[in-house]
Protein backbone atom coordinates (compact mmCIF):
# COMPACT_ATOMS: atom_id res chain seq x y z
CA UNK A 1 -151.10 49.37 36.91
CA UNK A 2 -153.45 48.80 39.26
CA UNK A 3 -154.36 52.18 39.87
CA UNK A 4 -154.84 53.26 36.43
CA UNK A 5 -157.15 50.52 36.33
CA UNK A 6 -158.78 52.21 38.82
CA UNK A 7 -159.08 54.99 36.99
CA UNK A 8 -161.04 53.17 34.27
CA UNK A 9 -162.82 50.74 35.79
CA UNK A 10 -165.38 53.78 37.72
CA UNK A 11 -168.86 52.66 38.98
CA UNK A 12 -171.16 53.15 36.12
CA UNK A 13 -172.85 55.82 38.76
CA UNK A 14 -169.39 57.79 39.85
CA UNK A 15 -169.37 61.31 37.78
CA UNK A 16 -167.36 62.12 34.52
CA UNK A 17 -163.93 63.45 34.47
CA UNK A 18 -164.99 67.38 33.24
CA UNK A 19 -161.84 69.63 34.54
CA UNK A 20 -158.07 69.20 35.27
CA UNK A 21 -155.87 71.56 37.15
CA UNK A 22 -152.28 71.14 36.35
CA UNK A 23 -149.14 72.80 37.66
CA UNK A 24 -146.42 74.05 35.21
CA UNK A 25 -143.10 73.59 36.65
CA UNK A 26 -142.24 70.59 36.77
CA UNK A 27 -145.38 68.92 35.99
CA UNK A 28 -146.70 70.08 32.51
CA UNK A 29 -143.05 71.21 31.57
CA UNK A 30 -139.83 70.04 32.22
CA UNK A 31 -136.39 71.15 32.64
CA UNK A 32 -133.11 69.62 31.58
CA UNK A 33 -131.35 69.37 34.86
CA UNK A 34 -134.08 67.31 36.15
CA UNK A 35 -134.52 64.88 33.73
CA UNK A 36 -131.37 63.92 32.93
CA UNK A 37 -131.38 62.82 35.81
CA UNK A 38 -133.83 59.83 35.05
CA UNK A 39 -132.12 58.65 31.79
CA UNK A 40 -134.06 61.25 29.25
CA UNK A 41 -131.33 63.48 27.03
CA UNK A 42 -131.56 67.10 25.39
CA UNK A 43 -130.62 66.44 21.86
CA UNK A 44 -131.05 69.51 20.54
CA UNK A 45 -132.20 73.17 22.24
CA UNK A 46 -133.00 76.44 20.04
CA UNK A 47 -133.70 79.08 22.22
CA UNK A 48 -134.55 81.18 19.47
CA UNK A 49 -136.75 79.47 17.53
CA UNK A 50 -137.88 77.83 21.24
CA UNK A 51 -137.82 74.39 20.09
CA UNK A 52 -136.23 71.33 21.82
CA UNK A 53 -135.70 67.26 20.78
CA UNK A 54 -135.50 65.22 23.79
CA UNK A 55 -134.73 61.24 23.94
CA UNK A 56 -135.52 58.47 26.35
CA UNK A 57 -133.56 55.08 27.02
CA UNK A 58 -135.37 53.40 24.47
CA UNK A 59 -135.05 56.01 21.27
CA UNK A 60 -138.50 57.38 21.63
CA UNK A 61 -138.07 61.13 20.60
CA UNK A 62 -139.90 64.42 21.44
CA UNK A 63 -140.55 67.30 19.44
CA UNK A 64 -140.67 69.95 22.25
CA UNK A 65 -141.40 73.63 22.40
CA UNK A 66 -139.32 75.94 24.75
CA UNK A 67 -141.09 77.85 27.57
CA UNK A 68 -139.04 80.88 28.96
CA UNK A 69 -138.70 81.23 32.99
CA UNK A 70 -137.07 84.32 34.52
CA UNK A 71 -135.35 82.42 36.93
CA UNK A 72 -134.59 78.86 36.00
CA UNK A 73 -133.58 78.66 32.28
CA UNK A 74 -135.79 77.40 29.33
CA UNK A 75 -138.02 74.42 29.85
CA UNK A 76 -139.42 71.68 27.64
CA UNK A 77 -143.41 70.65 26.77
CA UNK A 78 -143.84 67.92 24.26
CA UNK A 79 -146.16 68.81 20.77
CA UNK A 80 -147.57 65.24 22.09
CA UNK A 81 -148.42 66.76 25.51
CA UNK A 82 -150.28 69.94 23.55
CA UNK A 83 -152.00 67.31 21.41
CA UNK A 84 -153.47 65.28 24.29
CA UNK A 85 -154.50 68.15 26.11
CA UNK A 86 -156.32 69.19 22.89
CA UNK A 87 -158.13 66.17 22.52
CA UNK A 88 -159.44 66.16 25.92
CA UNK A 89 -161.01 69.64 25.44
CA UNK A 90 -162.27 69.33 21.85
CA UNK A 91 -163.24 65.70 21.42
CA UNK A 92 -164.31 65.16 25.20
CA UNK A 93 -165.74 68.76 26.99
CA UNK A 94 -162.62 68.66 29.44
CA UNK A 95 -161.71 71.79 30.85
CA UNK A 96 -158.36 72.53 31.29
CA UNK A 97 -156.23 74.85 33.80
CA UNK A 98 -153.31 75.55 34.75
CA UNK A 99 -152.12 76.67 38.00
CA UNK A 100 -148.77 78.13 38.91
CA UNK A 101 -146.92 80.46 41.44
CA UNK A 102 -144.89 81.84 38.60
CA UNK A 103 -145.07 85.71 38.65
CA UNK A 104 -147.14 87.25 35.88
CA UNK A 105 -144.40 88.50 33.58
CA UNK A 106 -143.70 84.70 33.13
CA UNK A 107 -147.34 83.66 32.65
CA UNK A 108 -147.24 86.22 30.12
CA UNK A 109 -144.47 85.11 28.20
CA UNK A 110 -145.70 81.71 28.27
CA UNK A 111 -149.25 81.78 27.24
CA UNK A 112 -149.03 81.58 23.41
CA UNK A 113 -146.70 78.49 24.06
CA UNK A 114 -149.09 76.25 26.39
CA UNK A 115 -151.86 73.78 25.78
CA UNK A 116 -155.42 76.03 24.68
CA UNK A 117 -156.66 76.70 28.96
CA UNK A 118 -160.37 77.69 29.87
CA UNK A 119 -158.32 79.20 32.90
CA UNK A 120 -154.77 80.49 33.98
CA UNK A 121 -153.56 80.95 37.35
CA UNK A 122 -150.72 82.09 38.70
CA UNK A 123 -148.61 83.78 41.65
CA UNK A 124 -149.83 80.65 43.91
CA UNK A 125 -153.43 81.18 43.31
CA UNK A 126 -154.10 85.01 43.49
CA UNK A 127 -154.59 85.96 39.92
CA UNK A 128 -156.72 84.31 37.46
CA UNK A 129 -157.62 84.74 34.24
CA UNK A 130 -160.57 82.86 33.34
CA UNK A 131 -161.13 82.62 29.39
CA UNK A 132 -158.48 85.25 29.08
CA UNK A 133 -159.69 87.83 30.95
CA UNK A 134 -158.87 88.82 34.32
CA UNK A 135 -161.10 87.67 37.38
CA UNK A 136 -161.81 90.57 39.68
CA UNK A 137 -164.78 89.46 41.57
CA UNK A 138 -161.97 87.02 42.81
CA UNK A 139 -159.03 88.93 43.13
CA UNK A 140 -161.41 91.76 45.10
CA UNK A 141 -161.68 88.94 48.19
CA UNK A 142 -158.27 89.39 49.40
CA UNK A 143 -157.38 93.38 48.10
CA UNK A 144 -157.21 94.14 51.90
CA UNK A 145 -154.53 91.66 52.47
CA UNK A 146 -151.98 92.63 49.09
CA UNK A 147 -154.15 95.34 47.41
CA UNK A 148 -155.59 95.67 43.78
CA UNK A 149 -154.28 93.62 41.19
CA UNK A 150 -153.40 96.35 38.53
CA UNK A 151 -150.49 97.72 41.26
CA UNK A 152 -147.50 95.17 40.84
CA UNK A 153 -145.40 97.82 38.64
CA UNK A 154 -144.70 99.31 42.22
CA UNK A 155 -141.99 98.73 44.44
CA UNK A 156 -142.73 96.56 47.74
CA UNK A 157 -141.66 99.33 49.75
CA UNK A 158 -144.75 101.33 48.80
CA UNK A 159 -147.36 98.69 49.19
CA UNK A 160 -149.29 99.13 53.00
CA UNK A 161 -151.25 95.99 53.10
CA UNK A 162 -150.05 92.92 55.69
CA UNK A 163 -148.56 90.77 52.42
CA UNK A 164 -146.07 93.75 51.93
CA UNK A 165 -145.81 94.99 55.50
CA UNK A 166 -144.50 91.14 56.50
CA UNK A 167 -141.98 91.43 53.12
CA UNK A 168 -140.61 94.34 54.80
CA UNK A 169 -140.47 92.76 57.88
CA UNK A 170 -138.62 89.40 56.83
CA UNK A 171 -135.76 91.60 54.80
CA UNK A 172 -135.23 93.97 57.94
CA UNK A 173 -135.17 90.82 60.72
CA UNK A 174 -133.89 88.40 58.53
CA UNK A 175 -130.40 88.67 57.03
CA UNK A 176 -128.87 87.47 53.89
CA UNK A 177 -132.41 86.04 52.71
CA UNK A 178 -133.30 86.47 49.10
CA UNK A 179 -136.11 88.66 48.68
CA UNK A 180 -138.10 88.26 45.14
CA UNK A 181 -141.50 91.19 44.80
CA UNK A 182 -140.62 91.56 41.26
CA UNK A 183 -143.82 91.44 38.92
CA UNK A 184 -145.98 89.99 41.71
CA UNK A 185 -148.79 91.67 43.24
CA UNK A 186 -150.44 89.07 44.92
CA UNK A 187 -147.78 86.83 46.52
CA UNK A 188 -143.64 87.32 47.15
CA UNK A 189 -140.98 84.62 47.22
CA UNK A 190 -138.00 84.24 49.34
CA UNK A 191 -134.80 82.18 49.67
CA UNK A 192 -132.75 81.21 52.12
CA UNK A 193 -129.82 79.91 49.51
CA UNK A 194 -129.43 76.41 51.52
CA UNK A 195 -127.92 78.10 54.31
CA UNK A 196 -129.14 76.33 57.62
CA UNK A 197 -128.63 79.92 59.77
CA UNK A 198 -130.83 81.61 57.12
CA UNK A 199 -133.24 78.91 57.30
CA UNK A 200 -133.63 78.54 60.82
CA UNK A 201 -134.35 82.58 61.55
CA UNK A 202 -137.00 82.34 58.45
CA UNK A 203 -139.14 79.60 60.28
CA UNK A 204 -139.03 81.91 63.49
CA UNK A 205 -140.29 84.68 62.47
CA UNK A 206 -142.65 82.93 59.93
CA UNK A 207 -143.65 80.38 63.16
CA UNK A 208 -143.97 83.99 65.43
CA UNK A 209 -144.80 86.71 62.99
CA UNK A 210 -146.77 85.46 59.86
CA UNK A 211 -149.87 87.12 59.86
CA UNK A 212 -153.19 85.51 60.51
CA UNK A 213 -154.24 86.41 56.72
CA UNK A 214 -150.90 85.23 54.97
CA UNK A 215 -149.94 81.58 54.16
CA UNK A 216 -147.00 79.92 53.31
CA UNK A 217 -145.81 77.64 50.89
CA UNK A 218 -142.69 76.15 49.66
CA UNK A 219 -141.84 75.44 45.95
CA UNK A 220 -138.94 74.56 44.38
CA UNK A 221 -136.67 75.04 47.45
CA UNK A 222 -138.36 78.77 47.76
CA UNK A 223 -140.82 79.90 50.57
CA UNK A 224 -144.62 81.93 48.68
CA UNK A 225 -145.92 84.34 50.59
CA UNK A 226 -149.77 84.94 49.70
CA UNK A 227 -152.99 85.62 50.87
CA UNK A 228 -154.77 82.39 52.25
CA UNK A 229 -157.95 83.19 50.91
CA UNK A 230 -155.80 82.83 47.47
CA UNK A 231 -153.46 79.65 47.45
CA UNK A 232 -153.57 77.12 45.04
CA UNK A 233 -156.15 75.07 46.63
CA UNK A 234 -158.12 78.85 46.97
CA UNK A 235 -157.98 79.20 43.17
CA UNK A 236 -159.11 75.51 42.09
CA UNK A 237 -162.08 75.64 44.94
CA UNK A 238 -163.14 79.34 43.24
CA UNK A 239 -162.88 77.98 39.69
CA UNK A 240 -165.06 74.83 40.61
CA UNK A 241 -168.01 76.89 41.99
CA UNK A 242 -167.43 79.41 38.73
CA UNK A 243 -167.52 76.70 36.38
CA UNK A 244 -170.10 74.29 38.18
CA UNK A 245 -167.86 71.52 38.87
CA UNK A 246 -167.68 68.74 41.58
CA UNK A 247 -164.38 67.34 43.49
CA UNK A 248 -165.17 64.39 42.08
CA UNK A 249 -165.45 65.76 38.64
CA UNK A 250 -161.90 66.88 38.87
CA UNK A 251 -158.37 65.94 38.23
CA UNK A 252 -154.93 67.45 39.34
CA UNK A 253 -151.62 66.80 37.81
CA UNK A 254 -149.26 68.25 40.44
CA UNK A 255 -145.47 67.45 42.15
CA UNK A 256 -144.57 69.36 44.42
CA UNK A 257 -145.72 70.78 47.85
CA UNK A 258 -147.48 73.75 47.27
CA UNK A 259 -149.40 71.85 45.01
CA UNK A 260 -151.19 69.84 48.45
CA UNK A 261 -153.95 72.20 48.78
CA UNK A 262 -154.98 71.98 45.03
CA UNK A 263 -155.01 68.41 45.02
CA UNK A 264 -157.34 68.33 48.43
CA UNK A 265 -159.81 69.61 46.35
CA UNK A 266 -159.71 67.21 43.26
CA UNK A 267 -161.02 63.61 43.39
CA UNK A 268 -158.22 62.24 40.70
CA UNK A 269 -154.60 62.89 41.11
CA UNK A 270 -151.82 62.28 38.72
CA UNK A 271 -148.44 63.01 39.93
CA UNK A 272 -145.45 62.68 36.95
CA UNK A 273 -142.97 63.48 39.27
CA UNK A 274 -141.82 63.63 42.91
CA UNK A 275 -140.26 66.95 43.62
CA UNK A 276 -140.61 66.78 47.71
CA UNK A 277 -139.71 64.31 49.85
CA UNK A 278 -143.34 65.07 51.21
CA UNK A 279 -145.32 64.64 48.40
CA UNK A 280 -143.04 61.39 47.74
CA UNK A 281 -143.91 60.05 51.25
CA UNK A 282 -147.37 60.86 51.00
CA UNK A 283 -147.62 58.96 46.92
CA UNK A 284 -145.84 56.18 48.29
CA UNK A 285 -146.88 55.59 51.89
CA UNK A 286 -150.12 57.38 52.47
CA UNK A 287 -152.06 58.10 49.40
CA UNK A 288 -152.28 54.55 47.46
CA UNK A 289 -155.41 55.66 45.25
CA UNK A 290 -152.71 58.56 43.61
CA UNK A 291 -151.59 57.44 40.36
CA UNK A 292 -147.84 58.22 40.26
CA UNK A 293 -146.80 57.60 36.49
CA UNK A 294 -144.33 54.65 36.00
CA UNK A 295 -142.03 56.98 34.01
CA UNK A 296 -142.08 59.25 37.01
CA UNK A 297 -139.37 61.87 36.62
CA UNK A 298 -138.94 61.44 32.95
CA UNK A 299 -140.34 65.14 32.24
CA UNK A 300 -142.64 65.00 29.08
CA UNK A 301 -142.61 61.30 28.64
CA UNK A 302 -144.41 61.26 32.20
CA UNK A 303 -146.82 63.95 31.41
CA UNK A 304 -147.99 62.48 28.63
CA UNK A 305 -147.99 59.30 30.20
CA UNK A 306 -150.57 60.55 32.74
CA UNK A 307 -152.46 62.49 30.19
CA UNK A 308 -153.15 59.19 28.17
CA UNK A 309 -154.68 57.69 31.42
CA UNK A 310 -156.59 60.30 31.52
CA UNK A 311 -157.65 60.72 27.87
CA UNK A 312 -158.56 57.17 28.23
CA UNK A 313 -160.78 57.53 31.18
CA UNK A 314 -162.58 60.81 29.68
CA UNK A 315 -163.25 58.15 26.53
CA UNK A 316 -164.79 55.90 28.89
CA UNK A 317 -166.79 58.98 30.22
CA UNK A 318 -167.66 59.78 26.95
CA UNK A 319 -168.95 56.28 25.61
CA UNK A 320 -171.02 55.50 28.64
CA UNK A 321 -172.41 59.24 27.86
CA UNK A 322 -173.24 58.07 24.58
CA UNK A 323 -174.92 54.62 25.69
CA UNK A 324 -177.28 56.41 28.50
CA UNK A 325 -177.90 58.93 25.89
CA UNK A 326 -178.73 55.99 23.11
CA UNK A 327 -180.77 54.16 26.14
CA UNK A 328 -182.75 57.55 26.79
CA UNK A 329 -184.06 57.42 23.23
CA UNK A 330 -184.96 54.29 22.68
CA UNK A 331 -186.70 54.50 25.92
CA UNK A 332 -188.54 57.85 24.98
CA UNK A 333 -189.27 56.22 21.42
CA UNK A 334 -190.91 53.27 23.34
CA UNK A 335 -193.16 55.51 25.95
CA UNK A 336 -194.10 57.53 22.74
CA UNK A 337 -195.36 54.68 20.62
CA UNK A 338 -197.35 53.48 23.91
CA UNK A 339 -198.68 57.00 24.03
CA UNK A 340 -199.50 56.39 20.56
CA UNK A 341 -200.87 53.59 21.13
CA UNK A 342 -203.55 54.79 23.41
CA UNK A 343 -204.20 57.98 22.16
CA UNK A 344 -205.33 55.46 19.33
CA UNK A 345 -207.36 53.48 21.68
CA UNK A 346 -208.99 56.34 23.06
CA UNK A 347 -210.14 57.91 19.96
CA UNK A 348 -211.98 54.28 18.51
CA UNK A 349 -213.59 54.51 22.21
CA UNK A 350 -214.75 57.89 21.01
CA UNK A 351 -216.09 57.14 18.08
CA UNK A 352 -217.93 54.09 19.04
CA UNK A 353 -219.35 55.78 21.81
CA UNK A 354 -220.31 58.81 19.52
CA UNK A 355 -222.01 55.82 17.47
CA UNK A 356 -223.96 54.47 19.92
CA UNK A 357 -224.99 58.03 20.87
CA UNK A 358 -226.56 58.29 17.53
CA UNK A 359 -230.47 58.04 17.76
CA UNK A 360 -231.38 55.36 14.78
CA UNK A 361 -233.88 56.50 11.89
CA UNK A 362 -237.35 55.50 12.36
CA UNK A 363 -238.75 53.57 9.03
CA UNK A 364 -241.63 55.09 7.72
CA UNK A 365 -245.10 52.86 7.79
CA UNK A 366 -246.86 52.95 3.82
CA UNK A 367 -250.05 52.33 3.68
């Protein structure tokens, strides 16, 4: 509506859309048990040949592929959502990146089966691959705090650094929380199961004990632990100054609330869905420039939805590109024909002055 309007209808001087950060869970994929929810079905799942079919209320189907998750079952991206994604790269210079707390092993298993990145993040922000290959000038800003990044194959218990020293800490002074250091180097996860006991001696000691250097976030009814140089916010703000692009010139797709400090540094945001009541209250109530996707909650149908409004704004970008690029010519055609023009004028003041220069022949006198 009027916000995607908006979207379109920039200044002719307000920058170009060039990068978009995008959660995974539950923003660029989808799983069944929320969407069903909001009136979409699973028709058909093949977890072998990870491929999906999902429906809407109306008949409108979804090819889908079939992302793996360690923890939470299979989940569903539409070819449509790959396609768009594609077209914003190739046809209109849009980087694209996704940023997720998902451990490594996941990110891993993933890769081959999301859209074509220019940068992957993951464990909420402290490791990042940037064109595929590991970024250590970034990861080497917080080593004190977890330690390198090639050390998650060992156990929590052996890891010194504040990160793991406040794990320990939380499992010994906190009991019958779920402790999660598996494949993570630079963050942990913990849960408290929905017990209110549980959850009320994990905001103690994280309101008492957390240190100075760790931050806190919750996703999907967990609580990441990571470094706050890191974060998800950490990540987007290092990839920006890597990549030479403004807030302004940026975009987040996001749902949840450990996607807040990743948004805070984009100038667009695109929400598909409401996971938290937080980032609900703030879409609703606070934020009215967020464009929250009228099929919000409809997994891949609302991705794409918000995709298209922003394919259709990079067009715009694009076009008036084009027409300051056409206007540049013409006007550098027109101040070379004028140069022309007196470089011509100069040179017949030349020559008439080299003709006037000329001392005339004397005629000879006969006799």
């Amino acid at each position: 509506g009027a916000v995607a309007h908006a979207l379109l209808s920039r200044p002719p001087q307000s920058p170009p859309l060039r990068a978009i950060f995008s959660d995974i869970d539950g923003t660029l994929v989808h799983y069944a048990k929320d969407f069903t929810k909001h009136g979409i079905r699973l028709l058909s799942s093949d977890e072998t040949a990870l491929t999906a079919i999902v429906e809407n209320e109306n008949g409108d189907r979804r090819k889908c592929r079939l992302l793996p998750s360690s923890t939470m079952g299979p989940a569903c991206i539409s070819e449509r959502t790959i396609e768009l994604v594609d077209e914003l790269r190739a046809e209109h210079g849009v980087m694209f990146c996704v940023v997720t707390a998902a451990r490594k092993s996941t990110m891993v298993s993933r890769w081959d089966l999301l859209p074509r990145c220019d940068a992957h993040v993951c464990e909420s922000g402290s490791r990042i691959w940037v064109n595929g290959i590991p970024d250590e000038v970034f990861a080497n800003q917080f080593v004190n705090v977890c330690g390198p990044m090639n050390r998650e194959v060992e156990g929590a218990d052996e890891r010194m650094e504040p990160l793991w020293q406040f794990y320990r800490k939380l499992r010994e002074r906190v009991p019958g929380l779920t402790m999660d250091s598996r494949s993570y180097y630079g963050m942990f996860r913990v849960g408290t199961n929905g017990d209110v006991t549980i959850e009320a001696a994990l905001h103690d000691i994280i309101r008492t004990s957390l240190p100075d250097n760790v931050s806190c976030a919750t996703n999907l009814g967990k609580y990441d632990f990571y470094p706050s140089v890191a974060g998800k916010g950490g990540a987007v703000s290092y990839l920006q100054k890597l990549f030479g692009i403004s807030k302004s010139e940026t975009a987040a797709l996001f749902d949840d609330d450990n996607d807040l400090p990743m948004a805070e540094q984009c100038g667009i945001h695109m929400l598909p869905g409401l996971t938290s009541e937080s980032v609900k209250a703030a879409a609703i109530c606070e934020q009215p420039s967020w464009y929250v996707a009228n099929t919000v909650g409809q997994g891949v149908f609302a991705i794409e939805e918000c995709l298209e409004v922003l394919l259709d704004r990079a067009r715009v970008d694009s076009s008036s590109s084009r027409r300051q690029h056409l206007q540049e010519q013409q006007l550098q055609h027109a101040e070379d024909g004028l140069r022309k023009s007196d470089d011509i004028e100069e040179l017949l003041r030349e020559v008439k002055e080299a003709t006037m220069n000329v001392p005339m022949a004397k005629n000879k006198v006969t006799r």
